[in-house]
PDB file of N, CA and C in Angstrom:
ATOM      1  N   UNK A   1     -12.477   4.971   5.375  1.00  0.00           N
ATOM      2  CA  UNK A   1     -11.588   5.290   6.476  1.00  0.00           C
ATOM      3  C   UNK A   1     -11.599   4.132   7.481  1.00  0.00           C
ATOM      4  N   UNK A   2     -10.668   3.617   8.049  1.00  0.00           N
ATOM      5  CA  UNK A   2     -10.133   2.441   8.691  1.00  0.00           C
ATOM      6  C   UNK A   2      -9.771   3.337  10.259  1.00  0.00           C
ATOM      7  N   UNK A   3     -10.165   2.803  11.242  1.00  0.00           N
ATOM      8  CA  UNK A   3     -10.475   2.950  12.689  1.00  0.00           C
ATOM      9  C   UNK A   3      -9.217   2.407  12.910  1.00  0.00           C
ATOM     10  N   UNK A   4      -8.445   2.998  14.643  1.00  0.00           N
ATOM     11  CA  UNK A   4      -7.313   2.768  14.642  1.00  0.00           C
ATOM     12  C   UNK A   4      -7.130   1.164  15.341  1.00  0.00           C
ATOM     13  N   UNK A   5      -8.369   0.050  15.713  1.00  0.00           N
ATOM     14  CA  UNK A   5      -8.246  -0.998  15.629  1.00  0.00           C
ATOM     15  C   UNK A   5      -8.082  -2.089  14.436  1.00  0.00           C
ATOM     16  N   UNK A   6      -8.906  -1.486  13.579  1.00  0.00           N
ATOM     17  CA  UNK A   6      -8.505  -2.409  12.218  1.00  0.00           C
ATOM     18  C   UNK A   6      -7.512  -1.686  11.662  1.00  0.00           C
ATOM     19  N   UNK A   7      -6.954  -0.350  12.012  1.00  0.00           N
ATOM     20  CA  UNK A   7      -4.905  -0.095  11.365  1.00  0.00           C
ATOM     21  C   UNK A   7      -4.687  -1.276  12.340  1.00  0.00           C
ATOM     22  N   UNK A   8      -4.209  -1.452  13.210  1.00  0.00           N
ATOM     23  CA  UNK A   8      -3.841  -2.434  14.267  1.00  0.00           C
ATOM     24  C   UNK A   8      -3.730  -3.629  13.830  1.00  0.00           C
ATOM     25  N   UNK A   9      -4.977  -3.995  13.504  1.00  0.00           N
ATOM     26  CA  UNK A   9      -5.257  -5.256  13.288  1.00  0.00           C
ATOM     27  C   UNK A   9      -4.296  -5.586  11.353  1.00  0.00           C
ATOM     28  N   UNK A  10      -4.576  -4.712  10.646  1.00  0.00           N
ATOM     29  CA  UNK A  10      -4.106  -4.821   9.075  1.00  0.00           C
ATOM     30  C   UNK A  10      -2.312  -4.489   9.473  1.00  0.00           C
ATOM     31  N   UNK A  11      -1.686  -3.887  10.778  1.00  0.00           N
ATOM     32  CA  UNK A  11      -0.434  -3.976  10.375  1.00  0.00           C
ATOM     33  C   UNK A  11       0.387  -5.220  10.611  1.00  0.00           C
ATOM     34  N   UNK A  12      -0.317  -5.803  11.751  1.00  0.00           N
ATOM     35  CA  UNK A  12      -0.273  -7.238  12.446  1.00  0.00           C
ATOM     36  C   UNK A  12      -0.013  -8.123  10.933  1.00  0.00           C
ATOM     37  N   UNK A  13      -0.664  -8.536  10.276  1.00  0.00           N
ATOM     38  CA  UNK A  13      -1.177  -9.076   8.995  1.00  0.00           C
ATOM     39  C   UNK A  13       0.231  -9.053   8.291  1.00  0.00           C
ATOM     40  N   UNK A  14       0.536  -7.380   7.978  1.00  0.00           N
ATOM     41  CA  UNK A  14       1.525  -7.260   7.249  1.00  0.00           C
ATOM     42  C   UNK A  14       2.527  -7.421   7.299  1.00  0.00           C
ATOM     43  N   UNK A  15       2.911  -7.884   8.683  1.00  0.00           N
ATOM     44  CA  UNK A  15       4.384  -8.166   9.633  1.00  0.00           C
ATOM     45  C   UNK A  15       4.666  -8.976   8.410  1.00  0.00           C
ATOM     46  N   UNK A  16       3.835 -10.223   8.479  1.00  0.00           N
ATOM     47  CA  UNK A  16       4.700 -11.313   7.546  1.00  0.00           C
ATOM     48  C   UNK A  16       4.784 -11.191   5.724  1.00  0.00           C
ATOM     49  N   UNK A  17       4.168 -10.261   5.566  1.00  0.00           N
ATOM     50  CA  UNK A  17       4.272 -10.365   3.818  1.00  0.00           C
ATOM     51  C   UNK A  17       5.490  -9.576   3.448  1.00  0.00           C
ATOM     52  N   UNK A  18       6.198  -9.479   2.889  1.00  0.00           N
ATOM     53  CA  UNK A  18       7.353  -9.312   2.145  1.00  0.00           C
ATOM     54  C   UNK A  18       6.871  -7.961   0.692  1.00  0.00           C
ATOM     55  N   UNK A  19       7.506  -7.207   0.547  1.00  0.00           N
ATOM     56  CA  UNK A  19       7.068  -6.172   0.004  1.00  0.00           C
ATOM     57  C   UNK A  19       7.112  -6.123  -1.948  1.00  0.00           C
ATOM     58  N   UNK A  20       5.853  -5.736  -2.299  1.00  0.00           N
ATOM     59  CA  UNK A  20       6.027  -6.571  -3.835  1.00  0.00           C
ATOM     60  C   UNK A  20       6.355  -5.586  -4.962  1.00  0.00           C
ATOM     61  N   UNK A  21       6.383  -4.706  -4.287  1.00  0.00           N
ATOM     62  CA  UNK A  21       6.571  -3.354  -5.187  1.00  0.00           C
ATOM     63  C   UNK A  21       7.963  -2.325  -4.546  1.00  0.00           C
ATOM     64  N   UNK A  22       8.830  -1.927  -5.557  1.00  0.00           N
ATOM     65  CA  UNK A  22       9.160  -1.053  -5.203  1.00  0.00           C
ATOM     66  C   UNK A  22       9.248   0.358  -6.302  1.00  0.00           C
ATOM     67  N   UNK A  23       9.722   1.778  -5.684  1.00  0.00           N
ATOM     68  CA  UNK A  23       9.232   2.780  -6.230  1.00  0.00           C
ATOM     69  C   UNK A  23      10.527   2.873  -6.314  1.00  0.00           C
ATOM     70  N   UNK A  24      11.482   3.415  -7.672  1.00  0.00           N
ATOM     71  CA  UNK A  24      12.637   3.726  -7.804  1.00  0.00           C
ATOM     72  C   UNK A  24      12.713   5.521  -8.092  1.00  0.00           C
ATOM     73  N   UNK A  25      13.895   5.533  -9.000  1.00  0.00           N
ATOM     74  CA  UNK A  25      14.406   6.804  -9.675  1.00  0.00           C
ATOM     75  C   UNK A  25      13.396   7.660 -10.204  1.00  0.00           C
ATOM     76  N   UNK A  26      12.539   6.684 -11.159  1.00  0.00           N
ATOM     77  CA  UNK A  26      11.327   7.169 -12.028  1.00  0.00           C
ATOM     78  C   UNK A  26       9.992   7.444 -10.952  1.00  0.00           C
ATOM     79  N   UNK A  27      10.302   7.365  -9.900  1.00  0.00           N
ATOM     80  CA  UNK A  27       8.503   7.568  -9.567  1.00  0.00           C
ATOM     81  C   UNK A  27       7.814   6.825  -9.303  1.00  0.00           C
ATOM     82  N   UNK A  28       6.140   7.897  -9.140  1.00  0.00           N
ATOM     83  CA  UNK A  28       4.883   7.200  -9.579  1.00  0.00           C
ATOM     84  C   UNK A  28       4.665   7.380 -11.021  1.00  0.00           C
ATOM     85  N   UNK A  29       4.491   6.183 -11.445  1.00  0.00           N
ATOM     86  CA  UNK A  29       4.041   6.332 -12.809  1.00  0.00           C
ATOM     87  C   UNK A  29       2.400   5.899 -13.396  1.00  0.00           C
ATOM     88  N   UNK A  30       1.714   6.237 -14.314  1.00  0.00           N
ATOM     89  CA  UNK A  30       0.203   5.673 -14.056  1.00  0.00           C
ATOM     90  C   UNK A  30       0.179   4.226 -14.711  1.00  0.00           C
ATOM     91  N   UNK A  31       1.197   3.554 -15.201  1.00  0.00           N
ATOM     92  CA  UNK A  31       1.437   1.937 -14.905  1.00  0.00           C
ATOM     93  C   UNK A  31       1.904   1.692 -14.085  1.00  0.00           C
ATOM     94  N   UNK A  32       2.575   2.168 -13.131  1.00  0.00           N
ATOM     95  CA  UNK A  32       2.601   1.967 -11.847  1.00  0.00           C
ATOM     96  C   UNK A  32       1.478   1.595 -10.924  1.00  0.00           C
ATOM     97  N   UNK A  33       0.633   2.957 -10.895  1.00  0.00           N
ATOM     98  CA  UNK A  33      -0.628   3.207 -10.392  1.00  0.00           C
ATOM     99  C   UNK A  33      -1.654   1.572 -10.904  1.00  0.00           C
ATOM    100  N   UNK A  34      -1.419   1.629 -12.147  1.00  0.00           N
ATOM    101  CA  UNK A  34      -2.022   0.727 -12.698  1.00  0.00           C
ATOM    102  C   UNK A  34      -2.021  -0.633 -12.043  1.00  0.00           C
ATOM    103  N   UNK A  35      -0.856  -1.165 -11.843  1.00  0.00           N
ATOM    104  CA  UNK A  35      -0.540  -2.379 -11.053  1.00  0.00           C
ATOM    105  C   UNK A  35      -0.364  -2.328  -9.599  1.00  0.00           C
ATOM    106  N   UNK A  36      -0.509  -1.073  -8.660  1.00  0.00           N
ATOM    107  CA  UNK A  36      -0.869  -1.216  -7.356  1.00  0.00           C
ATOM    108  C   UNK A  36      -2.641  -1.492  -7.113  1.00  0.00           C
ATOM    109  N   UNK A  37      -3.213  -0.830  -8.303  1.00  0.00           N
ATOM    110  CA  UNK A  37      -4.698  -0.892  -8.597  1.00  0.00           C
ATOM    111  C   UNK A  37      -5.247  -2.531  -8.323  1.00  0.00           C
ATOM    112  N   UNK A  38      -4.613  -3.500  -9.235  1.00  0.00           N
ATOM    113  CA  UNK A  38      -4.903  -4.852  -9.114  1.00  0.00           C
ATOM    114  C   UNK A  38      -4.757  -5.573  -8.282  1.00  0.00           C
ATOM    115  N   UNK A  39      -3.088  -5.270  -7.899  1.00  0.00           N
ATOM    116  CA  UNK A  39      -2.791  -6.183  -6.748  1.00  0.00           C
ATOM    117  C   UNK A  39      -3.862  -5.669  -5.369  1.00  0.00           C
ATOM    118  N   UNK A  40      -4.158  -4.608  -4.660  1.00  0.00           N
ATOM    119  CA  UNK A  40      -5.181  -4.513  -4.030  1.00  0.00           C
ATOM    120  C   UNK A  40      -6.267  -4.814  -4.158  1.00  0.00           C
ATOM    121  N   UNK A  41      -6.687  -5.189  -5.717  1.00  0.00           N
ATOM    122  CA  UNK A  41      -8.006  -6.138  -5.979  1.00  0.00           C
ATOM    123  C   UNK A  41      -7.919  -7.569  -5.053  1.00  0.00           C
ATOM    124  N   UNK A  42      -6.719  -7.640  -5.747  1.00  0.00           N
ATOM    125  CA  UNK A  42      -6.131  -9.698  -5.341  1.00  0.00           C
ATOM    126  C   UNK A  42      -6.169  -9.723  -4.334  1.00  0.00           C
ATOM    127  N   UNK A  43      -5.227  -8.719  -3.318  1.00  0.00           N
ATOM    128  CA  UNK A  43      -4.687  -8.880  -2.317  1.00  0.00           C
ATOM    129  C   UNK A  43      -5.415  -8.482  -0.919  1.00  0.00           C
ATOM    130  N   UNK A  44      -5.524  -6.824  -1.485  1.00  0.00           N
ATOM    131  CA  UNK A  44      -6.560  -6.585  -0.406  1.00  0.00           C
ATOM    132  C   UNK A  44      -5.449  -5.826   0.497  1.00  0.00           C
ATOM    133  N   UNK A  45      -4.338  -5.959   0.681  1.00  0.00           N
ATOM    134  CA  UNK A  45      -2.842  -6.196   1.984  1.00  0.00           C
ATOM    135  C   UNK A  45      -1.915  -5.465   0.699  1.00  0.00           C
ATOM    136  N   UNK A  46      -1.319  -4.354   0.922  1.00  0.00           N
ATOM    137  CA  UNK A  46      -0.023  -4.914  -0.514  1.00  0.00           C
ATOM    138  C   UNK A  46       0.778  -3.521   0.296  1.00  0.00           C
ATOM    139  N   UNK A  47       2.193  -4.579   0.319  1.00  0.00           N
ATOM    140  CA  UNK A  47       3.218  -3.452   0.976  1.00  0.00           C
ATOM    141  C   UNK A  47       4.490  -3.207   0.034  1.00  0.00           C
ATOM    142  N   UNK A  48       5.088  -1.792   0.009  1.00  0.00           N
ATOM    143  CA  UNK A  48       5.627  -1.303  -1.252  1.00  0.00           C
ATOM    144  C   UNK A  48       6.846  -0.940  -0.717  1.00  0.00           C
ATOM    145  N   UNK A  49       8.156  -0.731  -1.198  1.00  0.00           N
ATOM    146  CA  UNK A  49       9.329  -0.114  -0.509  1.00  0.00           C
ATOM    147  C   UNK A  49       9.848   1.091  -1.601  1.00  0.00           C
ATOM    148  N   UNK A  50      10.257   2.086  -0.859  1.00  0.00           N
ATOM    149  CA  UNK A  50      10.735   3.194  -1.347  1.00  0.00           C
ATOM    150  C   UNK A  50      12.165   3.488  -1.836  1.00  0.00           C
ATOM    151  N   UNK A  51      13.216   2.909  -2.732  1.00  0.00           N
ATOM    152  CA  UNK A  51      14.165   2.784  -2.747  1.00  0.00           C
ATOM    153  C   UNK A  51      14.828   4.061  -2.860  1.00  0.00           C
ATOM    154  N   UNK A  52      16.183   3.869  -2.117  1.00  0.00           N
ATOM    155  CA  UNK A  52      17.222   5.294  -1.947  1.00  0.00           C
ATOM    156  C   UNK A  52      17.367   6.062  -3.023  1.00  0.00           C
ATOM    157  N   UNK A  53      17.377   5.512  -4.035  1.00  0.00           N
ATOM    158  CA  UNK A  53      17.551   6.808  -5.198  1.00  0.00           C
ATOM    159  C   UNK A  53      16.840   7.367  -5.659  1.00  0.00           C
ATOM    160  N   UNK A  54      15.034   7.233  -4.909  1.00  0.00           N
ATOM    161  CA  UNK A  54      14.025   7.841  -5.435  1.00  0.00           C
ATOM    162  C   UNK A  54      13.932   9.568  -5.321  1.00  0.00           C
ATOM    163  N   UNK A  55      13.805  10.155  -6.341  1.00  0.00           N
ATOM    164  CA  UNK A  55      13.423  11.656  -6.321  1.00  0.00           C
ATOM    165  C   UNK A  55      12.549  12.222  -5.110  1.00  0.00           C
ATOM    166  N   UNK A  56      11.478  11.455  -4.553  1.00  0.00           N
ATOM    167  CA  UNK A  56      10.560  11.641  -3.615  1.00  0.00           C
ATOM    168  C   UNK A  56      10.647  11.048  -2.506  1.00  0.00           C
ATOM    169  N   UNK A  57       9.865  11.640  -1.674  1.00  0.00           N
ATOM    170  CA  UNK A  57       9.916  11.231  -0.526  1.00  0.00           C
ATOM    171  C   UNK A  57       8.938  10.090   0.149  1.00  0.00           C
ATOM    172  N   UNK A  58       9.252   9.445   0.916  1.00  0.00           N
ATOM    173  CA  UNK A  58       8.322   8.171   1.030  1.00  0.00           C
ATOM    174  C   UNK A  58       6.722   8.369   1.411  1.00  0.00           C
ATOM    175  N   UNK A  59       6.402   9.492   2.298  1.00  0.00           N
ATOM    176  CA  UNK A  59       5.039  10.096   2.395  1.00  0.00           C
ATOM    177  C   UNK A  59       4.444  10.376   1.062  1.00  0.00           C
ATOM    178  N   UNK A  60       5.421  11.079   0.344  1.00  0.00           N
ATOM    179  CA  UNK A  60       4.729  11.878  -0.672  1.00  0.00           C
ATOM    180  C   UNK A  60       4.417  10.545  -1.633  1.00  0.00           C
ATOM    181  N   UNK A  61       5.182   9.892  -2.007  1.00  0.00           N
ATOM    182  CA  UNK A  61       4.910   8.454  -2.864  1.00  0.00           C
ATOM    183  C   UNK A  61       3.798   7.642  -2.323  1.00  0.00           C
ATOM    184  N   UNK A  62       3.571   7.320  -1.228  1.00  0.00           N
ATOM    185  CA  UNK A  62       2.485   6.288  -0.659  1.00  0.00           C
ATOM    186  C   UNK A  62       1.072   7.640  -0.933  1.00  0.00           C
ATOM    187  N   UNK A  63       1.515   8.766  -0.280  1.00  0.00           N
ATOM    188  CA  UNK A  63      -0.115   9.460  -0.424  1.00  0.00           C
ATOM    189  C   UNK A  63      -0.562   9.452  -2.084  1.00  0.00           C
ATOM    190  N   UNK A  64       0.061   9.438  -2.767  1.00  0.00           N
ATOM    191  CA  UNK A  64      -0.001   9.697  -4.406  1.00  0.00           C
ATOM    192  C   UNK A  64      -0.457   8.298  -4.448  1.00  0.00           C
ATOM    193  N   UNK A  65      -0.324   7.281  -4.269  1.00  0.00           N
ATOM    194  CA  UNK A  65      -0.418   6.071  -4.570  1.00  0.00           C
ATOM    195  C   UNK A  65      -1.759   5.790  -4.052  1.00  0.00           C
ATOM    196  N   UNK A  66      -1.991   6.460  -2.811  1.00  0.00           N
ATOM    197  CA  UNK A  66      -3.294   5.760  -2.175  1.00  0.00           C
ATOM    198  C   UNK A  66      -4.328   6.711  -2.917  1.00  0.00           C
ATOM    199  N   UNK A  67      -4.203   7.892  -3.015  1.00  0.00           N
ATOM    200  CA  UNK A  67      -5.502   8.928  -3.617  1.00  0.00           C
ATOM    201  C   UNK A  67      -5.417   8.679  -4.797  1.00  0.00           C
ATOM    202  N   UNK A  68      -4.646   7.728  -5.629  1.00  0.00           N
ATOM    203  CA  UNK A  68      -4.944   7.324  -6.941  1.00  0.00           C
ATOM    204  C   UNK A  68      -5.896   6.181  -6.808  1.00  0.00           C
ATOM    205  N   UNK A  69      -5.649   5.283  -6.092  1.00  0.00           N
ATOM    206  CA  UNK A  69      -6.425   3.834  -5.850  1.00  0.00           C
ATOM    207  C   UNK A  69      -7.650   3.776  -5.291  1.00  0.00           C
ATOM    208  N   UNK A  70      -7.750   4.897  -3.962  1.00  0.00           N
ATOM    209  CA  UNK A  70      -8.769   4.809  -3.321  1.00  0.00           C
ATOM    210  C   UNK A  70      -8.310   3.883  -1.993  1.00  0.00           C
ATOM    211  N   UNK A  71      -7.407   3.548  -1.710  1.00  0.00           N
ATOM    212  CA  UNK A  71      -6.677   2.838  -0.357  1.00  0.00           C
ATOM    213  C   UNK A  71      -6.905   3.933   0.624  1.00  0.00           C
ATOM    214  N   UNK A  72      -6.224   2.682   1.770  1.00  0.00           N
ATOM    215  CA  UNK A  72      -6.291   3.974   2.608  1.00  0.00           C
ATOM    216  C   UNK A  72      -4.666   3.019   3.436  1.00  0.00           C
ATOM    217  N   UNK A  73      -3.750   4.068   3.737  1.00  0.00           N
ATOM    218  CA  UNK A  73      -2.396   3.844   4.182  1.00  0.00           C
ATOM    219  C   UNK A  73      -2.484   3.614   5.610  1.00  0.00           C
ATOM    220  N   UNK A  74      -1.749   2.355   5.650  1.00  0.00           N
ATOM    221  CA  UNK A  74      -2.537   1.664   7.007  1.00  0.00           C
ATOM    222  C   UNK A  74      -1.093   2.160   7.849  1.00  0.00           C
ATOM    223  N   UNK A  75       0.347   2.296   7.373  1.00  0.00           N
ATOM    224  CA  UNK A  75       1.829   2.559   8.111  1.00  0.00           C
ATOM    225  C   UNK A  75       2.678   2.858   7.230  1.00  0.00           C
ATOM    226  N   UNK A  76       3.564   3.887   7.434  1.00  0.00           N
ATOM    227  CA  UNK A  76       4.648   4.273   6.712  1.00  0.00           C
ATOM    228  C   UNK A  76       5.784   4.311   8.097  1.00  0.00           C
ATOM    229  N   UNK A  77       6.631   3.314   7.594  1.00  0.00           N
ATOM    230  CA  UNK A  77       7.555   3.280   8.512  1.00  0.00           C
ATOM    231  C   UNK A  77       8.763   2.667   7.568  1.00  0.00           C
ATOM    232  N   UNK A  78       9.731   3.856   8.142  1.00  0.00           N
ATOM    233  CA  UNK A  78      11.383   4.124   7.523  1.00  0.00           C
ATOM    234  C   UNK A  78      10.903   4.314   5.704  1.00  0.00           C
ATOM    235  N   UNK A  79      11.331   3.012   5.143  1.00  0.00           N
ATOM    236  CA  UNK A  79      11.191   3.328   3.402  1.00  0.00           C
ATOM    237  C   UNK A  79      10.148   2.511   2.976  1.00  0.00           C
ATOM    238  N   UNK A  80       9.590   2.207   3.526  1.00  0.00           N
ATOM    239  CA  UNK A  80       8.289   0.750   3.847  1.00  0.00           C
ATOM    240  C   UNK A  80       6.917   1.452   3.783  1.00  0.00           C
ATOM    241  N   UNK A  81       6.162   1.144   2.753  1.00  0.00           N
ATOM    242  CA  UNK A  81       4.492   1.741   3.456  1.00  0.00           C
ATOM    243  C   UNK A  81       3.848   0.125   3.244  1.00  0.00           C
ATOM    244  N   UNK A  82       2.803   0.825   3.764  1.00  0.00           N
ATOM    245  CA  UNK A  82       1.416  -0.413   3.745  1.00  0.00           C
ATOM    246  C   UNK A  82       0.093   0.247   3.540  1.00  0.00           C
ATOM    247  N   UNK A  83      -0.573  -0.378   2.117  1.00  0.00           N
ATOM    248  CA  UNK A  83      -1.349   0.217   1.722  1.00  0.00           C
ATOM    249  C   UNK A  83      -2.836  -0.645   1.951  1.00  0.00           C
ATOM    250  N   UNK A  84      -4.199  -0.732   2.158  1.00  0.00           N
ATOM    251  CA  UNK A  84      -5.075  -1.540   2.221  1.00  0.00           C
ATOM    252  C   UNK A  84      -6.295  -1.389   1.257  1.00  0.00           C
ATOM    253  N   UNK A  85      -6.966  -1.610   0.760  1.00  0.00           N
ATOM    254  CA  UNK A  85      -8.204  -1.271   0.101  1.00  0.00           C
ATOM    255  C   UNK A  85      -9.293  -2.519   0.260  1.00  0.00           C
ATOM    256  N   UNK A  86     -10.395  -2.668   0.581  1.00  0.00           N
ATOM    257  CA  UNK A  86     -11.527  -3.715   0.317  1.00  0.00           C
ATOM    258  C   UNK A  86     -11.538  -4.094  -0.731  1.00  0.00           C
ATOM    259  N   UNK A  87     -11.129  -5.588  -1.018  1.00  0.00           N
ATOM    260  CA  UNK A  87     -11.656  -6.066  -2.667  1.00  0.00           C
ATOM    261  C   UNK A  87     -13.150  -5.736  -3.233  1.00  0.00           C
ATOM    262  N   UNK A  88     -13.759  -5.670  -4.184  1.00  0.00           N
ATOM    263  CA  UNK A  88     -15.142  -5.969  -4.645  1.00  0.00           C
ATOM    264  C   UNK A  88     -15.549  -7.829  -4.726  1.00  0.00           C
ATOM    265  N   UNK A  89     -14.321  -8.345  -5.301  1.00  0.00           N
ATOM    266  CA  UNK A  89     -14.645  -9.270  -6.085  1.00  0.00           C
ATOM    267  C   UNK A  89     -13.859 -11.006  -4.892  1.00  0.00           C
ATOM    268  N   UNK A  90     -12.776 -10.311  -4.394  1.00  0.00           N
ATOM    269  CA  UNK A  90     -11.890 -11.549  -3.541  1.00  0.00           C
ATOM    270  C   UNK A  90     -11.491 -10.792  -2.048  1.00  0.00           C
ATOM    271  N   UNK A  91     -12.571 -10.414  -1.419  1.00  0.00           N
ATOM    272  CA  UNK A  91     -12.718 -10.198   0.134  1.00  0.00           C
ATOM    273  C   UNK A  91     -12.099 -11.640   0.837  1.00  0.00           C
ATOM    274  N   UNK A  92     -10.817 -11.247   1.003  1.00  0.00           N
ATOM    275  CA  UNK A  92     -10.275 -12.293   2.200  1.00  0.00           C
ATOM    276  C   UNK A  92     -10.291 -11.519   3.541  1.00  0.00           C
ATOM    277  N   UNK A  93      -9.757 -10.191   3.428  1.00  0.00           N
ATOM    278  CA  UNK A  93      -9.717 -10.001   4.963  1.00  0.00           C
ATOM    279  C   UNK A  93     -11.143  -9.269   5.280  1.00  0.00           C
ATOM    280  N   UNK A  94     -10.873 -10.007   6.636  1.00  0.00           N
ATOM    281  CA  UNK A  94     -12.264  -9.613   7.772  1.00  0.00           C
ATOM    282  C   UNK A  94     -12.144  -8.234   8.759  1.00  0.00           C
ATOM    283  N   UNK A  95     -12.254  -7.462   8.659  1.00  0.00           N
ATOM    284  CA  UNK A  95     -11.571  -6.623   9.862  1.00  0.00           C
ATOM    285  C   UNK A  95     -12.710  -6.446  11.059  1.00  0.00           C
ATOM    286  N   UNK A  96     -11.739  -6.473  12.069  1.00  0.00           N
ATOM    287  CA  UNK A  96     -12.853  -6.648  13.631  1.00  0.00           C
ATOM    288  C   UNK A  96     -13.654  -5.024  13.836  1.00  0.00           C
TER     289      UNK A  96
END
């Protein structure tokens, strides 16, 4: 669980990254799951967009996504989330 200074601090971060995933028609899928899994290895930061023709709703997609990974959802704002997890292996971010 992430304190509401390091949300603060991790949404700051995310202003500038550009979103690498998006969730369409089909869902969450567990290759889906699969490749939000890694990129939070790599990344650590990884922000996802919810596109209009999705069946679900953008809460319900990011919470499914994070209680699969073990993240913890740093902002959901409009069709946009931001998801965070601690690497094991490539710890870049520091949080205060």
């Amino acid at each position: 669980m992430i304190t509401t200074k390091q949300r603060s601090y991790l949404r700051s971060l995310a202003n500038s990254i550009q979103p690498i995933f998006q969730v369409g028609k089909g869902g969450v899928s567990e290759n889906m799951i699969k490749q939000f899994d890694e990129a939070l290895e790599a990344r650590e930061l990884v922000k996802a967009t919810v596109l209009r023709n999705s069946e679900e709703d953008v809460r319900d997609v990011c919470n499914q996504i994070a209680e699969a990974t073990g993240a913890d959802i740093v902002q959901i704002i409009g069709n946009k989330f931001i998801l965070y997890r601690e690497s094991k292996e490539n710890k870049t971010i520091i949080l205060p």
